[in-house]
Every structure is written in structure tokens, then in C-alpha cells.
Protein backbone atom coordinates (compact mmCIF):
# COMPACT_ATOMS: atom_id res chain seq x y z
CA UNK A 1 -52.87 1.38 16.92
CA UNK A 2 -52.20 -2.18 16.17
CA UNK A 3 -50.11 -3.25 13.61
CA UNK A 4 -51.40 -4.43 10.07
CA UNK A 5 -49.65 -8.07 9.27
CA UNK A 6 -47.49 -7.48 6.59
CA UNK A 7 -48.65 -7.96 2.97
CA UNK A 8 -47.51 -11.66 1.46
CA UNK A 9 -45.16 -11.35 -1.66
CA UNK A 10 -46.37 -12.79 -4.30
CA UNK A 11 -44.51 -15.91 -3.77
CA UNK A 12 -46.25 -16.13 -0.66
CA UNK A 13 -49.55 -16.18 -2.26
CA UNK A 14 -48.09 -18.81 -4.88
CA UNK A 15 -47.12 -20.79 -2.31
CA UNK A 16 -50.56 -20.49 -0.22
CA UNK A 17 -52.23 -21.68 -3.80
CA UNK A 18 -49.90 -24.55 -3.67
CA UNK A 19 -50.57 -26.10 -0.47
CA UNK A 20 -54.36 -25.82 -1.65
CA UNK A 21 -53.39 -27.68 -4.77
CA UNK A 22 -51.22 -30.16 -3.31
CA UNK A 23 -53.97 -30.95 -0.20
CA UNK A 24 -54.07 -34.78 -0.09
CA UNK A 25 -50.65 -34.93 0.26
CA UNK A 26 -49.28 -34.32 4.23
CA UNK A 27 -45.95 -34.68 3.15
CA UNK A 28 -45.40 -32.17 0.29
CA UNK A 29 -47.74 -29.72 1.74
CA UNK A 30 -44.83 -29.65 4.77
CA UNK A 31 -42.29 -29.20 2.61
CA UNK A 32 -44.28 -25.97 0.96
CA UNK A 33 -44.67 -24.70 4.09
CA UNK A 34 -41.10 -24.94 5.45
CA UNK A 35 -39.82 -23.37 2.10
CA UNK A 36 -42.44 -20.40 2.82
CA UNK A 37 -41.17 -19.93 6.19
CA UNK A 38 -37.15 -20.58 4.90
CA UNK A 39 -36.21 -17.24 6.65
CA UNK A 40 -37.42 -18.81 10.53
CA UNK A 41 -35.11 -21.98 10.04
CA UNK A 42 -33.04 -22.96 7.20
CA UNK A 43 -32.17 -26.09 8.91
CA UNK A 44 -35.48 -27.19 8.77
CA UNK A 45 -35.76 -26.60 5.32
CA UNK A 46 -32.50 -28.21 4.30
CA UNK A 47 -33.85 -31.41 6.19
CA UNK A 48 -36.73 -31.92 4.31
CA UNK A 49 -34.93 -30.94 1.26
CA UNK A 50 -32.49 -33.46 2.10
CA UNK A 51 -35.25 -35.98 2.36
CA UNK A 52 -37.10 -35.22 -0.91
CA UNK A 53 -33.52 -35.40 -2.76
CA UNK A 54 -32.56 -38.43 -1.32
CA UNK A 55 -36.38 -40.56 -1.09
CA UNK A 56 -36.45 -38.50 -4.44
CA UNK A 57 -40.00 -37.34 -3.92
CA UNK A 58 -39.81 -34.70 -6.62
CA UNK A 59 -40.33 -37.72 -8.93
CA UNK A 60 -43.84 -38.89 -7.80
CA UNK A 61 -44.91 -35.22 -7.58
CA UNK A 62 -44.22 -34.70 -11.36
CA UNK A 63 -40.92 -32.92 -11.81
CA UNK A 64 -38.22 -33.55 -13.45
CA UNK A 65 -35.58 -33.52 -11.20
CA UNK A 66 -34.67 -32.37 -7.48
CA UNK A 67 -33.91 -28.82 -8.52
CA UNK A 68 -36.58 -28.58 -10.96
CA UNK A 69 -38.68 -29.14 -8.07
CA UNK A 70 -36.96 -26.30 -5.98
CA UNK A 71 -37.04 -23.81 -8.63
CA UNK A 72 -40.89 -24.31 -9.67
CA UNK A 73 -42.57 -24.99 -6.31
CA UNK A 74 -40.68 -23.55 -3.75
CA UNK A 75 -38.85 -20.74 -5.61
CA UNK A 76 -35.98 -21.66 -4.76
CA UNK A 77 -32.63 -21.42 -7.15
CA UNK A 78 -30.54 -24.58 -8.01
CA UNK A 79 -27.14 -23.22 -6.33
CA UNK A 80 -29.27 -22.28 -2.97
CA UNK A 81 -30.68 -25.55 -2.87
CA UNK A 82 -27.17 -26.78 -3.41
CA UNK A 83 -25.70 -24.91 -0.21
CA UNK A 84 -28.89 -25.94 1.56
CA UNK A 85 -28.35 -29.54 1.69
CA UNK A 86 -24.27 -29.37 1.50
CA UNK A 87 -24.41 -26.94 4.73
CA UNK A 88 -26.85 -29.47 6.16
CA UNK A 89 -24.96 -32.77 5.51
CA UNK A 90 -21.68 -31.34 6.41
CA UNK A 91 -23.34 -30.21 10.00
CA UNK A 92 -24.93 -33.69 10.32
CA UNK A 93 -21.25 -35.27 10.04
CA UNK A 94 -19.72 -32.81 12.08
CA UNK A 95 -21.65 -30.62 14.47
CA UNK A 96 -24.84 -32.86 14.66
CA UNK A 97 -25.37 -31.16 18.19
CA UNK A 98 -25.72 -27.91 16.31
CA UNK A 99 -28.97 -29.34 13.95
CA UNK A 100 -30.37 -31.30 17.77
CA UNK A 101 -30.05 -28.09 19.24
CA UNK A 102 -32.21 -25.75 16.60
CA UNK A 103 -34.94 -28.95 17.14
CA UNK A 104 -35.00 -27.84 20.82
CA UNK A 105 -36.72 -24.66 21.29
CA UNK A 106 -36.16 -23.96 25.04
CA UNK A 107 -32.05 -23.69 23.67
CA UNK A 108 -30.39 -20.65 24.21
CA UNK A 109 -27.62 -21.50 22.55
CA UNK A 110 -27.51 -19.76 18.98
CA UNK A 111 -28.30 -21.22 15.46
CA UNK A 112 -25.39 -20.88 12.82
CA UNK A 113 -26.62 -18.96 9.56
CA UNK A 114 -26.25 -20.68 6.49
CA UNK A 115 -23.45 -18.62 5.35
CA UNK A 116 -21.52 -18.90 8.77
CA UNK A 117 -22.12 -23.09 8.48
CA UNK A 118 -20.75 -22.75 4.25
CA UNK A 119 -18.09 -20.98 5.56
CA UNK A 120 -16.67 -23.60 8.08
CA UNK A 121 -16.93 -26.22 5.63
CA UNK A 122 -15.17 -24.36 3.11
CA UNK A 123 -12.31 -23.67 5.83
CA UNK A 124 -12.20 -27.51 6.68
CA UNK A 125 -12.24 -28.61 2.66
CA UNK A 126 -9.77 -26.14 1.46
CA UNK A 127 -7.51 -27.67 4.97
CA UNK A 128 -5.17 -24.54 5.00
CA UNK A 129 -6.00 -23.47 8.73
CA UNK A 130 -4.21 -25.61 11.73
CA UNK A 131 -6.42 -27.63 13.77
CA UNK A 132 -6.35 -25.39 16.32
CA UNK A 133 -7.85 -22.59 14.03
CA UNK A 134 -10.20 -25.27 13.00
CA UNK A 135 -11.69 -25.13 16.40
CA UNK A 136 -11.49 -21.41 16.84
CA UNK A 137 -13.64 -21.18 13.62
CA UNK A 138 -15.85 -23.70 14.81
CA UNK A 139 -16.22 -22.25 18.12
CA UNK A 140 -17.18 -18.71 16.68
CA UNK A 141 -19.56 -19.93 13.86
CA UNK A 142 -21.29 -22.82 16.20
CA UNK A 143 -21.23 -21.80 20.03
CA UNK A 144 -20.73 -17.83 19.89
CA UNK A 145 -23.40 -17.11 16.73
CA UNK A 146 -20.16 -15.30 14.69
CA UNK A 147 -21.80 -14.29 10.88
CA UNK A 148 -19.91 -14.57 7.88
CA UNK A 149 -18.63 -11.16 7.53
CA UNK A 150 -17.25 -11.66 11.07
CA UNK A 151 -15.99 -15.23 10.03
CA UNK A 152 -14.27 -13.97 7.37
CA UNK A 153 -12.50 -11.26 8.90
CA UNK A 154 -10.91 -12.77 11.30
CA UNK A 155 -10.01 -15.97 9.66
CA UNK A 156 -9.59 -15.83 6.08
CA UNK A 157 -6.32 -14.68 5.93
CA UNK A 158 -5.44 -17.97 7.86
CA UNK A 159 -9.03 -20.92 6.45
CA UNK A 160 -7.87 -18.76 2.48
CA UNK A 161 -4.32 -18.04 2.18
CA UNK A 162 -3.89 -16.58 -0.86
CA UNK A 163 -0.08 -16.74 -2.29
CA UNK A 164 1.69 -13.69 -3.50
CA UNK A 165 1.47 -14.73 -7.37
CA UNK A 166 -2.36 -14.72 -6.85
CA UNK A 167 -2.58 -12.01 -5.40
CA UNK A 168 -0.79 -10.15 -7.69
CA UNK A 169 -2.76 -11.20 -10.73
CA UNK A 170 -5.66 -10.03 -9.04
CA UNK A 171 -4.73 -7.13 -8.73
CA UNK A 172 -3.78 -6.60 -11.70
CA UNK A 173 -6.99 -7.87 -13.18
CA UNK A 174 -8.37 -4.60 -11.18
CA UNK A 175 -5.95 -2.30 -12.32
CA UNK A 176 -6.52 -2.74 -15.67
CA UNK A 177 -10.61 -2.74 -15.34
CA UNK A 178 -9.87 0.32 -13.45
CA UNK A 179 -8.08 1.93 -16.05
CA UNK A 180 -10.21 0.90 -19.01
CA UNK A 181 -13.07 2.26 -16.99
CA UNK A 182 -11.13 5.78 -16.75
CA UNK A 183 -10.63 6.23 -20.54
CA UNK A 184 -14.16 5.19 -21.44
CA UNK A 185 -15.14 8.28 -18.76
CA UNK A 186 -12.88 10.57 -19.49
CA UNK A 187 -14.12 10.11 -23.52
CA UNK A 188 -17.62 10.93 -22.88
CA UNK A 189 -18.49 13.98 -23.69
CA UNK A 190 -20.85 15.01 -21.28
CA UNK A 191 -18.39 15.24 -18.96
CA UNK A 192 -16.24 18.03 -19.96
CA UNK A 193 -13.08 16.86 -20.46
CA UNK A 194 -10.71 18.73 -22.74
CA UNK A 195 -9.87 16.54 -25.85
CA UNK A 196 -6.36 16.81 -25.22
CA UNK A 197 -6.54 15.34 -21.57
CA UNK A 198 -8.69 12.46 -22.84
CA UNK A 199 -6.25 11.68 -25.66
CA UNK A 200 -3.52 11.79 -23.07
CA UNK A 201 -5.52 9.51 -20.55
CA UNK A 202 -6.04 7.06 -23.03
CA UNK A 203 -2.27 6.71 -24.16
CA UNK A 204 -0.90 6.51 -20.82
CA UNK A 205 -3.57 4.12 -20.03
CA UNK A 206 -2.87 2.53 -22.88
CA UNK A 207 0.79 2.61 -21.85
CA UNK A 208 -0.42 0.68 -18.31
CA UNK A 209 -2.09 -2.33 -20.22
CA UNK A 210 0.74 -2.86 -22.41
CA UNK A 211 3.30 -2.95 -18.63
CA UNK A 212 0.40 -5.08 -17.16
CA UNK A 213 0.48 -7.59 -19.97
CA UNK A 214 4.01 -7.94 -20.04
């Protein structure tokens, strides 16, 4: 049996209205149709995102501003847009092979994800990792296809130091959300705790906030 196409989200359909709407112009029916397929290449997208920003298209097409434009008509959110074109100018200055090499489609090599690209910039602006981890990162992100969550466990301990004062007020930011979060349970009544054990949870909690603060 063959398979059905999948059903469009709504989006999709929004988007298909769009490019109806927007006919007589080439350029911003492209752009539609790059946001619509975002998930095949996000470099594309943050190219011609890049060019709308900076030719600032968005104005003759009626919108406010740039992300205006990305929120209403490609559904896009203002902080996506954001890592969109940062990731892309950031590869453009420093791995421009990366962007010629997602234009070639007979490349094996792999594409970065957005997330694996953010997180090599991050690693170079925040300039705690050696150069030599600088090109280990790049390496895995760029030339070996590494992800994020692989990214970030084996380097942020070295791209994200974080100092033992931090560290420690993190955790004991958790603690005591973890603790408040244990008296308001223990309290409720549905859950069968004897009064006495709840009163005593809550003072010795009480007890841990008062340590913590101090």
C-alpha cells in the first residue's frame, strides 16, 4: 500500500495561502518557501533571512520591522530568527566552507545543526577553551556532524567552566526549590501524610532555608 503524504499543519496551509497572496513577487515568495521547508536546510533559510534583514525587505512588504516579519509570515519567533542569522554570520566569518558545502549537493560531508553551529560560537565568544580545544570543537561540530548534546558533553566542562562559587549557588538555588517543593507535598492532604510528619517536614525544611540563606 502506498503511503498517504502527510497532512500539512496548519502553518503549512498558511504559508501555501501566502505564496498565493504574495504571487508577483519572486523574491518574497522564496523566502516563504524556504521558511516552510526550514527543517530541510536552516542555512538556507538563515541566508535569505540574512538578506531581507540586511536589504531590509520586510519594509517594502509592509511590516514593521525584521522580526515582525518573521513572526507574522513565516511563523517564526524573534529569538529563533536571532540564532538564525547569528549562527549564519558567525559560519560565514569562520567556517565559510561549511555554508559552500551545504550549497553543493553531491557533498558527503555533513551539515552542522543549528544548535551544534550556536554552540561553537558560544565556545569561541565566552574564549575559556585553549585553541587547541577550539579546533577539537570545531572539528566535531563541522567535519564529524557531532549534535549539541554530544558537543556539550564532551566539552563544556572545558568551552563553560563554571567556578566553584557558581556552582555552589546553584545548587543551592535547587536545594531550596527542592525543599519548598517537599513541604508544599507533604501538606496536601490527599496524600496521606500524618499531620505531625508534615509539621515536622516543614520546620526542618524551614530549618534548611534559614542555613541556605546564611
Amino acid at each position: 500500500m502506498a503511503r498517504r503524504p502527510p497532512v500539512a499543519t496548519q502553518t503549512d496551509r498558511e504559508m501555501e495561502d501566502q505564496m498565493l497572496a504574495v504571487a508577483g513577487d519572486e523574491e518574497r515568495v522564496e523566502v516563504i518557501g524556504i521558511a516552510r521547508d526550514f527543517k530541510r536546510s536552516w542555512i538556507e533559510l538563515a541566508d535569505a533571512l540574512t538578506r531581507v534583514r540586511n536589504r531590509e525587505l520586510w519594509k517594502k512588504w509592509g511590516f514593521d520591522d525584521f522580526e515582525h516579519y518573521c513572526s507574522k509570515e513565516l511563523h517564526i519567533k524573534k529569538t529563533t530568527a536571532a540564532k538564525l542569522v547569528g549562527s549564519y554570520a558567525f559560519l560565514r566569518s569562520s567556517a565559510p566552507r561549511v555554508i559552500e558545502r551545504s550549497r553543493d549537493s553531491e557533498s558527503a560531508a555533513p551539515v552542522p545543526s543549528l544548535e551544534a553551529v550556536s554552540f561553537v560560537a558560544r565556545a569561541k565568544e565566552r574564549g575559556a577553551a585553549d585553541a587547541d580545544t577550539m579546533r577539537e570543537i570545531r572539528k566535531a561540530a563541522f567535519d564529524e556532524g557531532a549534535d549539541r548534546p554530544l558537543l556539550s558533553r564532551r566539552f563544556n566542562a572545558v568551552a563553560f567552566p563554571v567556578d566553584r562559587d557558581e556552582r555552589a549557588g546553584r545548587l543551592r538555588k535547587q536545594l531550596a526549590t527542592t525543599a519548598r517543593r517537599l513541604a508544599d507535598l507533604v501538606a496536601e492532604p490527599d496524600i496521606g501524610v500524618p499531620r505531625k510528619v508534615a509539621i515536622a517536614v516543614e520546620e526542618a525544611v524551614g530549618r534548611l532555608l534559614e542555613a541556605i540563606d546564611d
